[in-house]
N, C-alpha and C. Protein backbone atom coordinates (compact mmCIF):
# COMPACT_ATOMS: atom_id res chain seq x y z
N UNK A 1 44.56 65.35 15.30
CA UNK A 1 44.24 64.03 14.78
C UNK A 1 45.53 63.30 14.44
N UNK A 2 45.54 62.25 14.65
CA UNK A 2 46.41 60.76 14.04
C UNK A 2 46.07 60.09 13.57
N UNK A 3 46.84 59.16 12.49
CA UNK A 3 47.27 58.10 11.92
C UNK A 3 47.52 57.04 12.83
N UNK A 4 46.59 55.70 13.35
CA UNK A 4 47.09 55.03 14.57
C UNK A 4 47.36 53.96 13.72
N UNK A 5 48.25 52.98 14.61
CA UNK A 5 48.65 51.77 14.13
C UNK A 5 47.31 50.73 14.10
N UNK A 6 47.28 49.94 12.90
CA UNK A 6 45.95 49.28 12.46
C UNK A 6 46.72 48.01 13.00
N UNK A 7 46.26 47.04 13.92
CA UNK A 7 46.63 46.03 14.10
C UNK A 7 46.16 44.80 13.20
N UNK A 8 47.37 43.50 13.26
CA UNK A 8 47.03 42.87 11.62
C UNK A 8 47.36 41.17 12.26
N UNK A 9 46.50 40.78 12.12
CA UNK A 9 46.24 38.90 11.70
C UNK A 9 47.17 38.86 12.17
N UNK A 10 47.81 37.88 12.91
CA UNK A 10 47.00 37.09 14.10
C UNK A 10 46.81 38.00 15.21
N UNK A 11 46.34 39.04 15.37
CA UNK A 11 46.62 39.50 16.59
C UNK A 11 45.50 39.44 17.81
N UNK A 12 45.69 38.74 18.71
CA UNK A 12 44.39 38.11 19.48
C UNK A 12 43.10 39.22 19.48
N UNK A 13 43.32 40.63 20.04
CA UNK A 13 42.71 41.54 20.16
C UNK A 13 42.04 41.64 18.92
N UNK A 14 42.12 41.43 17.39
CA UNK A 14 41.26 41.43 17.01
C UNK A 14 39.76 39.82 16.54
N UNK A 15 40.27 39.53 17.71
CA UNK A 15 39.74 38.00 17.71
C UNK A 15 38.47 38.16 19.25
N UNK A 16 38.69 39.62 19.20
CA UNK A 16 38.07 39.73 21.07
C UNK A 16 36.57 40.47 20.49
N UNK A 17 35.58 40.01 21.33
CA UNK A 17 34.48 40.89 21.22
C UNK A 17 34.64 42.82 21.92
N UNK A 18 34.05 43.58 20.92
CA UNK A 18 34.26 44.46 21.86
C UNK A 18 33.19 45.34 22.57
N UNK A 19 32.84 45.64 24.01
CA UNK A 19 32.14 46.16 24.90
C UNK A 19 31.67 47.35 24.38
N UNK A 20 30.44 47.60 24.56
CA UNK A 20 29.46 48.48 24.60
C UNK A 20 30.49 49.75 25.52
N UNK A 21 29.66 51.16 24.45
CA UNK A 21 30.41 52.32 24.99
C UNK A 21 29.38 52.92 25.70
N UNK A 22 29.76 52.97 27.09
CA UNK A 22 28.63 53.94 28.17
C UNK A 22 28.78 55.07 28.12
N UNK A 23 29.41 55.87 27.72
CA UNK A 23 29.87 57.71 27.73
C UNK A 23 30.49 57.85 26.41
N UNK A 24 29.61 58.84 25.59
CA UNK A 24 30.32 59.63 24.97
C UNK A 24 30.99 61.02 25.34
N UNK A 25 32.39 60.54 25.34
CA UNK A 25 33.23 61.82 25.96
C UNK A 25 34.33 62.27 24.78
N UNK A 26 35.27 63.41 25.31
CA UNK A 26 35.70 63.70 24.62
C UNK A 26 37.41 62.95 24.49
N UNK A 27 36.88 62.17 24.93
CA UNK A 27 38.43 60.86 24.53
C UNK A 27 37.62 59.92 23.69
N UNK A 28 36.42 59.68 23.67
CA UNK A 28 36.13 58.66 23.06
C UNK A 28 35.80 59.31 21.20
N UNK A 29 35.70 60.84 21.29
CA UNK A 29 35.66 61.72 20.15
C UNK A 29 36.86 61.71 19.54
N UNK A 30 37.51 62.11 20.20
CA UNK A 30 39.36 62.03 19.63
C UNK A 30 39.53 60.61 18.40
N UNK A 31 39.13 59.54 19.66
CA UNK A 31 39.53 57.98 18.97
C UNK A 31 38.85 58.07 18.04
N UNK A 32 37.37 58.62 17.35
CA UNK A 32 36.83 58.48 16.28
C UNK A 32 37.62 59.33 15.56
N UNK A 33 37.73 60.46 15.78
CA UNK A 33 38.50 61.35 14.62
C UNK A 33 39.74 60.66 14.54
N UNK A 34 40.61 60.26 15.13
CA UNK A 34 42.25 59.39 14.84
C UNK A 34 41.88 58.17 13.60
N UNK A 35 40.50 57.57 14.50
CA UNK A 35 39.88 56.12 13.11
C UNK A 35 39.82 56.55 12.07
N UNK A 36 39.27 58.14 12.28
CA UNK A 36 38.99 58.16 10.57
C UNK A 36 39.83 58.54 9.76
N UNK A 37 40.80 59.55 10.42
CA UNK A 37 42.15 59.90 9.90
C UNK A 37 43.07 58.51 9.59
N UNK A 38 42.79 57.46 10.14
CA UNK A 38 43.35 56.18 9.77
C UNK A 38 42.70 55.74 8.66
N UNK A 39 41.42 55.81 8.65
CA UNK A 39 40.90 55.28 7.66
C UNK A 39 41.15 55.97 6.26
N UNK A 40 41.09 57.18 5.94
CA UNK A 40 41.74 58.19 5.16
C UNK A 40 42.98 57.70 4.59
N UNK A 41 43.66 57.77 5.37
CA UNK A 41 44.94 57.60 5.39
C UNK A 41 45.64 56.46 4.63
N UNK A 42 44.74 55.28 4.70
CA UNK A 42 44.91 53.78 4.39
C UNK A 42 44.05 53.67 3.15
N UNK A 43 42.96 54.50 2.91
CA UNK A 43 42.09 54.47 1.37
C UNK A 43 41.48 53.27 1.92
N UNK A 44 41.08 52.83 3.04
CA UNK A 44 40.12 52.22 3.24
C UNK A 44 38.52 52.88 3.31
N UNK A 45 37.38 52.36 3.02
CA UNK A 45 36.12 52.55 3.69
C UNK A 45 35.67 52.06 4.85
N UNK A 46 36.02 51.55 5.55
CA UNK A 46 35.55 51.51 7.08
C UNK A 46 36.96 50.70 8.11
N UNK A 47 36.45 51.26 9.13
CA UNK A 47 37.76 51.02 10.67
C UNK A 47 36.89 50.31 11.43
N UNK A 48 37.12 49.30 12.54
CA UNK A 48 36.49 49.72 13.17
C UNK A 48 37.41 49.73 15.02
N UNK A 49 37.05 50.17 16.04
CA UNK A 49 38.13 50.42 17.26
C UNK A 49 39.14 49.11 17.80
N UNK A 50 38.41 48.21 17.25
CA UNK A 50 39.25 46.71 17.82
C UNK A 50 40.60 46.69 16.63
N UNK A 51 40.42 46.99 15.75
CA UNK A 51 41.36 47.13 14.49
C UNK A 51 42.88 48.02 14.99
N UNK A 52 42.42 48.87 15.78
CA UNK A 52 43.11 50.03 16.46
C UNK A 52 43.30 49.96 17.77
N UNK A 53 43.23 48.56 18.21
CA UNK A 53 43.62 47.96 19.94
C UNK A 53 42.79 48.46 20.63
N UNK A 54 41.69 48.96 20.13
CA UNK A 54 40.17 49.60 21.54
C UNK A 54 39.24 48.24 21.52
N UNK A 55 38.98 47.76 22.11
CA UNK A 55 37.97 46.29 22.08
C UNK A 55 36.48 47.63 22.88
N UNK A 56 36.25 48.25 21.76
CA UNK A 56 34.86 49.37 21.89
C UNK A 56 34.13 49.18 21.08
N UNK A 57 32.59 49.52 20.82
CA UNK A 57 32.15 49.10 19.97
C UNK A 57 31.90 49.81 18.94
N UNK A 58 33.10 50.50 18.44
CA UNK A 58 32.94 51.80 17.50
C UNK A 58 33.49 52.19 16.64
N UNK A 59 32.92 52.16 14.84
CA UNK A 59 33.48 51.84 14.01
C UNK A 59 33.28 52.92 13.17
N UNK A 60 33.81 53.24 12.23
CA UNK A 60 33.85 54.91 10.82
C UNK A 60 33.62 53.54 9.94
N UNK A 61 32.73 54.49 8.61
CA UNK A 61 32.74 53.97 7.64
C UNK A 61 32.37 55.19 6.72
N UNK A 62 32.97 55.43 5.44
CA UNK A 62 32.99 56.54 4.12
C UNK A 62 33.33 55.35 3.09
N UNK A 63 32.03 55.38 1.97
CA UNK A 63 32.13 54.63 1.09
C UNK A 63 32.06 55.63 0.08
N UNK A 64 32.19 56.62 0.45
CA UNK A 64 31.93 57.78 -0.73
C UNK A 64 33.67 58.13 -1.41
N UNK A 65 33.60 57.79 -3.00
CA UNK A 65 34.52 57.93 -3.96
C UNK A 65 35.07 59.15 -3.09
N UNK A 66 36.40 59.30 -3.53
CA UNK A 66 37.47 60.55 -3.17
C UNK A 66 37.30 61.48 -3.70
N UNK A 67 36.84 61.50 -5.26
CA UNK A 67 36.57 62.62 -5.83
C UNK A 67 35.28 63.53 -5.53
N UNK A 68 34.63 62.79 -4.55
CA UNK A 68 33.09 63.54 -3.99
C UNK A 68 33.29 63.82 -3.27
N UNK A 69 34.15 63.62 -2.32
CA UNK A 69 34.54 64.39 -0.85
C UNK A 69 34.26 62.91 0.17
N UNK A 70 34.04 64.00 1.19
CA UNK A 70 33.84 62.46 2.54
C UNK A 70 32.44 62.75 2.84
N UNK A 71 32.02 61.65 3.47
CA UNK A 71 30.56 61.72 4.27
C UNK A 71 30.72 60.49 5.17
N UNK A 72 31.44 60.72 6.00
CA UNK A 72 32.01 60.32 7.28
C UNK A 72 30.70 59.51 8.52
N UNK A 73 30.24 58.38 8.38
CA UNK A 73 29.45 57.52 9.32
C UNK A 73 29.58 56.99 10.29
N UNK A 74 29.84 57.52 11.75
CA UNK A 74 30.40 57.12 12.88
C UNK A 74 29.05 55.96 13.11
N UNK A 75 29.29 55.24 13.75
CA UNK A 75 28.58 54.34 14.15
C UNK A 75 28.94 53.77 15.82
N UNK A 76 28.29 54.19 16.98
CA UNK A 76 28.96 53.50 18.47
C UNK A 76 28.00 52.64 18.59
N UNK A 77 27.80 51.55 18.94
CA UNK A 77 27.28 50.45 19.68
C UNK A 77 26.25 50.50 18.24
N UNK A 78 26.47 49.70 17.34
CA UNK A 78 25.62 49.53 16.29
C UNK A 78 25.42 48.02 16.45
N UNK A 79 23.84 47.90 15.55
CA UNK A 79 23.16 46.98 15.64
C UNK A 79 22.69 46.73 14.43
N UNK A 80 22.83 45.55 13.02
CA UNK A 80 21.85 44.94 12.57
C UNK A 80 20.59 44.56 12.52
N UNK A 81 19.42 45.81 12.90
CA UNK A 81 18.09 45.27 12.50
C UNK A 81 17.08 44.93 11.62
N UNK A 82 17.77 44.69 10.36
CA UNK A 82 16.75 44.31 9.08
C UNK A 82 18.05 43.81 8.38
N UNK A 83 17.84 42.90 7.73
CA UNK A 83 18.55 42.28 6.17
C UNK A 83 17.95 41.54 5.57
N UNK A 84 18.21 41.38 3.87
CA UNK A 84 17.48 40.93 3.19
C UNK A 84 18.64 40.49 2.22
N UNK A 85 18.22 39.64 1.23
CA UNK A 85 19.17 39.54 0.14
C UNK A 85 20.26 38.71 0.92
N UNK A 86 21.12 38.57 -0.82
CA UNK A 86 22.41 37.84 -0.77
C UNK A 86 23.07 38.29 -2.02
N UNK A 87 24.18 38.71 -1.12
CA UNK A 87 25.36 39.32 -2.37
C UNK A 87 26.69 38.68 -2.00
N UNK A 88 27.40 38.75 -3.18
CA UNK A 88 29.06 38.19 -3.25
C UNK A 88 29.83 39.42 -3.68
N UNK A 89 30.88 40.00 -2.60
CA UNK A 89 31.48 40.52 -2.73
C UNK A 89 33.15 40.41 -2.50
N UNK A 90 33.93 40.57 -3.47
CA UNK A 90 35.51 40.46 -3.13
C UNK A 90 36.04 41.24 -2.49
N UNK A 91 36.34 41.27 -0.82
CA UNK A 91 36.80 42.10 0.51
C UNK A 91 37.99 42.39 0.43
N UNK A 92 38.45 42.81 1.25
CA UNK A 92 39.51 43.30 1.56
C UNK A 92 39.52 44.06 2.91
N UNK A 93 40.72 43.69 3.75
CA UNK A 93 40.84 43.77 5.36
C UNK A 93 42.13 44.74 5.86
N UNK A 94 42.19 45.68 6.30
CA UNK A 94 43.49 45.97 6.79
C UNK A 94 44.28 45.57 7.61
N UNK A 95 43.59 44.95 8.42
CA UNK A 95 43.90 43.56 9.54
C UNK A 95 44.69 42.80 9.18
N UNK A 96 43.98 42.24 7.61
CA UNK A 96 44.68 41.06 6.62
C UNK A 96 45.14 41.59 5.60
N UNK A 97 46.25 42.54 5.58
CA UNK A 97 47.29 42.71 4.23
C UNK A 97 47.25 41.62 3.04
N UNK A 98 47.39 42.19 2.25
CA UNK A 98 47.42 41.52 0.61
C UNK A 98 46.60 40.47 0.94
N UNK A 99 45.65 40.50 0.80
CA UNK A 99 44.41 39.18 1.11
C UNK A 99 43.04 39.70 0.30
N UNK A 100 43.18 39.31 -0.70
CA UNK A 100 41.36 39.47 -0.75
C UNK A 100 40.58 38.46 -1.07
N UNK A 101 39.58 38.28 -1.03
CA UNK A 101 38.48 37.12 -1.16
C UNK A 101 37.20 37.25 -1.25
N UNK A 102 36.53 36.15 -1.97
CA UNK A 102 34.78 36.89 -2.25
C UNK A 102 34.36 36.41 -0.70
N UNK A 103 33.57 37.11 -0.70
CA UNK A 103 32.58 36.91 0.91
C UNK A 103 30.88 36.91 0.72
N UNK A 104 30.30 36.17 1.35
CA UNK A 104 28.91 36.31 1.06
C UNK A 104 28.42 37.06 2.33
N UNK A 105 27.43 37.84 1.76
CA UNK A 105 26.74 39.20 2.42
C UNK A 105 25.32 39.28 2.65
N UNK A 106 24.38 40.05 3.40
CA UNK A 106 23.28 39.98 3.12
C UNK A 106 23.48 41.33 2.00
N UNK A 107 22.43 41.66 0.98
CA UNK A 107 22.43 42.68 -0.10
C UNK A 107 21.95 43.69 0.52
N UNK A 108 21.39 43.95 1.44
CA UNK A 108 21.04 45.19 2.24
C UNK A 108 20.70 45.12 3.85
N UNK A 109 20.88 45.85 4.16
CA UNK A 109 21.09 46.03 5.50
C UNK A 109 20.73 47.43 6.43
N UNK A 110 19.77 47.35 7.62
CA UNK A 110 19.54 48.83 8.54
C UNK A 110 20.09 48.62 9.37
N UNK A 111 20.82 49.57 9.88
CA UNK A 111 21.86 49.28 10.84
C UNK A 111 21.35 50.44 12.17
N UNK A 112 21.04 50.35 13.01
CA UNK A 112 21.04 51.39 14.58
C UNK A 112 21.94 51.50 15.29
N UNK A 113 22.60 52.74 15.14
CA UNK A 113 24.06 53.09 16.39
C UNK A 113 23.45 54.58 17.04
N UNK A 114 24.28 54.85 17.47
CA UNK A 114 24.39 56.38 18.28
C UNK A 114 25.63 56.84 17.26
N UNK A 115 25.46 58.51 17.07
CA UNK A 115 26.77 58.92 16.29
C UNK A 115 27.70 59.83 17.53
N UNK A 116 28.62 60.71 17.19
CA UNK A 116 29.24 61.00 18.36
C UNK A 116 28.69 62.26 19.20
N UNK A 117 27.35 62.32 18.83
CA UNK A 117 26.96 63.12 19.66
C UNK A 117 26.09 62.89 20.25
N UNK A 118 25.86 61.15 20.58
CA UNK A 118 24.71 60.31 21.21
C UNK A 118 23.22 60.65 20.77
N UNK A 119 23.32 60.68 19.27
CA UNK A 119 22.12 60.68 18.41
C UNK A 119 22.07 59.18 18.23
N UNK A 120 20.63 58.93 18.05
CA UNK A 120 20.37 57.40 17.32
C UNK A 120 20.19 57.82 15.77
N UNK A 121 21.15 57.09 15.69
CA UNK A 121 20.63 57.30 13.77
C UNK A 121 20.44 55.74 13.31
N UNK A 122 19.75 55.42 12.44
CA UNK A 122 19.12 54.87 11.12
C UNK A 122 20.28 54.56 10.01
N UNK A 123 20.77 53.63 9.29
CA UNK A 123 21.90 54.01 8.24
C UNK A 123 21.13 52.30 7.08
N UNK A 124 20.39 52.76 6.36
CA UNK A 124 20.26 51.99 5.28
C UNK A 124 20.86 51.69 4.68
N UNK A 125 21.35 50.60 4.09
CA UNK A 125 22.78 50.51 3.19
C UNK A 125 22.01 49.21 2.11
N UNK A 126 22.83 49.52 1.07
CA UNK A 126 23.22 48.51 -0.16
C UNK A 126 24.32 48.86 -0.73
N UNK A 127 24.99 47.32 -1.50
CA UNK A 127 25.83 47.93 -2.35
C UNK A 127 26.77 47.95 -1.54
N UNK A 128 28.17 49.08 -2.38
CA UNK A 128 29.26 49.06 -0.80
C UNK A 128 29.32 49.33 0.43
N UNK A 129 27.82 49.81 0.70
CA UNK A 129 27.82 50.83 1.81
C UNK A 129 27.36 48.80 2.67
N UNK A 130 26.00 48.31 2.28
CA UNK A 130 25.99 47.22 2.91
C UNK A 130 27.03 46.38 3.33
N UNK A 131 27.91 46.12 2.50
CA UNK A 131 29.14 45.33 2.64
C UNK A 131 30.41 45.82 4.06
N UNK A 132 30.43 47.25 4.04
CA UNK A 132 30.91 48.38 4.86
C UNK A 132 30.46 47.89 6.30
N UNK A 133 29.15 48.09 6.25
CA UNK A 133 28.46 48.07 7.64
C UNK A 133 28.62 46.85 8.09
N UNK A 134 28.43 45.84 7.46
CA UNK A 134 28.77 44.18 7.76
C UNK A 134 30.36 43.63 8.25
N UNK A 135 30.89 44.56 7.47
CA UNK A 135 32.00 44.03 7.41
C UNK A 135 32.49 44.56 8.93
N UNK A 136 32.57 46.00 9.22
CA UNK A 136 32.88 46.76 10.16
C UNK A 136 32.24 46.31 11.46
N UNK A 137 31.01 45.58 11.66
CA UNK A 137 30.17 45.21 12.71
C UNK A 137 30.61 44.15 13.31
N UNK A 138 31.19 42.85 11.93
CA UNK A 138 31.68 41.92 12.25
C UNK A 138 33.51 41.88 13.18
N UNK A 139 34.12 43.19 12.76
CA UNK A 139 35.18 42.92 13.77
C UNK A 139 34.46 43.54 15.14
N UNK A 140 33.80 44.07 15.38
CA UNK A 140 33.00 44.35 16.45
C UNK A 140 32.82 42.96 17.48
N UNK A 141 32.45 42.13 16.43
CA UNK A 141 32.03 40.71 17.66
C UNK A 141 33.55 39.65 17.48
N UNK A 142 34.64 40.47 17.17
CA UNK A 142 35.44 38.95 16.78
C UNK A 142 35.78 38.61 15.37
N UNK A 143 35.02 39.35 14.81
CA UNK A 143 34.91 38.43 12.96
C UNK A 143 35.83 38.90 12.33
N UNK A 144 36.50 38.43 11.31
CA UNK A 144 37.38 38.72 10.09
C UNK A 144 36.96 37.86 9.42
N UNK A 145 37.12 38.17 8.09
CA UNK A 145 36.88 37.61 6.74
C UNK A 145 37.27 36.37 6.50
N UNK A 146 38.46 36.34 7.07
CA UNK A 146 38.65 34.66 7.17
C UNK A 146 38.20 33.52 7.64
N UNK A 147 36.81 34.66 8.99
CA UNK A 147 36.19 33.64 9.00
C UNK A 147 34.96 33.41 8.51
N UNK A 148 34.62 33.98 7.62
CA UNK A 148 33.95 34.17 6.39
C UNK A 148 33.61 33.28 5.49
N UNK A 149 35.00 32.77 4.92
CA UNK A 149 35.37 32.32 3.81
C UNK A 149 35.22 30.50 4.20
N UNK A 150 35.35 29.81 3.23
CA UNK A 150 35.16 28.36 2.98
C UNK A 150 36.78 27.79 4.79
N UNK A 151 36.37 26.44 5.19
CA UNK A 151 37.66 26.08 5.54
C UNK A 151 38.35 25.38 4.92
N UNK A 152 38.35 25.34 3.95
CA UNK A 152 39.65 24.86 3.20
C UNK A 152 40.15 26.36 2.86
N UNK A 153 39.52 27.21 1.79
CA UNK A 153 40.51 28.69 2.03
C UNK A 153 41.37 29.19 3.09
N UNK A 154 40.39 28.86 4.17
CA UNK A 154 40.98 29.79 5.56
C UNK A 154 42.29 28.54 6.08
N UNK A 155 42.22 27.65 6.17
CA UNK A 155 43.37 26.50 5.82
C UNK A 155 44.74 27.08 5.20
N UNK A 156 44.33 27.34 4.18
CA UNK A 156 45.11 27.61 3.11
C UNK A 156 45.44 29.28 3.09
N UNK A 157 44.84 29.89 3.54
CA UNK A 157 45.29 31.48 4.36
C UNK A 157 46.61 31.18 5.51
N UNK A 158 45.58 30.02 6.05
CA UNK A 158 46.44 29.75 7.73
C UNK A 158 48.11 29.71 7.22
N UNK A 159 48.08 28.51 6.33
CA UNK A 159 49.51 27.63 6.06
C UNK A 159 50.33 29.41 5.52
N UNK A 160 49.63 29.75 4.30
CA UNK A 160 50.38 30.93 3.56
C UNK A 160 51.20 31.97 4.95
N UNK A 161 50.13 32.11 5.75
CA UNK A 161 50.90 33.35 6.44
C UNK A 161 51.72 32.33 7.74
N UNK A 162 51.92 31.37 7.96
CA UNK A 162 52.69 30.68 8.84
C UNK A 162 54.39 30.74 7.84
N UNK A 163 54.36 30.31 6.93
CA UNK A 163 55.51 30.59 5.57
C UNK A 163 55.79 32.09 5.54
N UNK A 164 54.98 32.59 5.56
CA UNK A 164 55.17 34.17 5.65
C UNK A 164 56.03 34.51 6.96
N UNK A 165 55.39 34.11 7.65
CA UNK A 165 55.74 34.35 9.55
C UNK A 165 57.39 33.78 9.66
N UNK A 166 57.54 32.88 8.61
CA UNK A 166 58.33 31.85 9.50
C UNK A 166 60.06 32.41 8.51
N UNK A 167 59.52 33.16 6.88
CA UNK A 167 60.85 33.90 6.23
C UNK A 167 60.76 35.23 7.11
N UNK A 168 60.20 35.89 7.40
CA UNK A 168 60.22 36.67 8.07
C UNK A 168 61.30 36.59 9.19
N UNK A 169 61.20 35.90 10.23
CA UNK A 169 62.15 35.70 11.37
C UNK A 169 63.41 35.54 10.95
């Protein structure tokens, strides 16, 4: 297993939808175990493959505290079929370093993927786990938090990291 490089704002690839996985093989097993070892690694709760330059549709999520251990949720080609509610939660992106912001959510959520052994599983969520699954699905089609958020924020994201970009050089 590895630690892969998490790719970060602006980087087009995570602006790309990513394609449905036809084979679970044992390269496409590896990349989950490397995600999650990334995800570990970073004290994040969820990856998902576009984050990590795969435009696949396949994302880890562990919302479970450190001190309980892991309970590790592969998710390939997942789907949103039930939500209800509305929650506000303050995110955070690995994509988007030092950035956080409230985001509005549905409050619960059933989600349908295949896990890596081309099981269909079921994954009910509320709480962080809802926020997890949303959040992780959404770089799936393109999404980041920024585009989430109000446009005047994301404005005002834009200008900050152009100043950022521009002491940098």
């Amino acid at each position: 297993m590895a630690v892969l490089e998490v790719l970060r704002y602006p980087n087009p690839v995570l602006k790309s939808k990513a394609i449905l996985v036809k084979e679970i093989d044992s390269e496409l097993r590896s990349l989950i175990n490397d995600m999650a070892e990334t995800m570990y690694a970073s004290s994040a709760v969820g990856l998902a493959a576009p984050q990590v330059g795969k435009l696949l549709r396949v994302a880890v999520v562990d919302v479970t505290p450190k001190a309980e251990g892991k309970n590790l949720i592969v998710l390939i080609n997942p789907k949103i079929v039930a939500k209800e509610g509305e929650t506000v939660l303050e995110e955070g992106c690995l994509s988007v370093p030092d950035y956080r912001e409230k985001v509005k959510r549905w409050a619960r959520v059933k989600v349908e993927a295949l896990d890596q052994e081309g099981k269909i599983r079921e994954i009910e969520g509320e709480g962080l786990l809802s926020i997890a699954l949303q959040h992780e699905t959404d770089h799936l089609n393109g999404m980041l938090i920024i585009d989430r958020i109000s446009s005047l924020k994301r404005s005002i994201f834009k200008k900050t990291m152009k100043k950022q970009l521009l002491v940098k050089d």
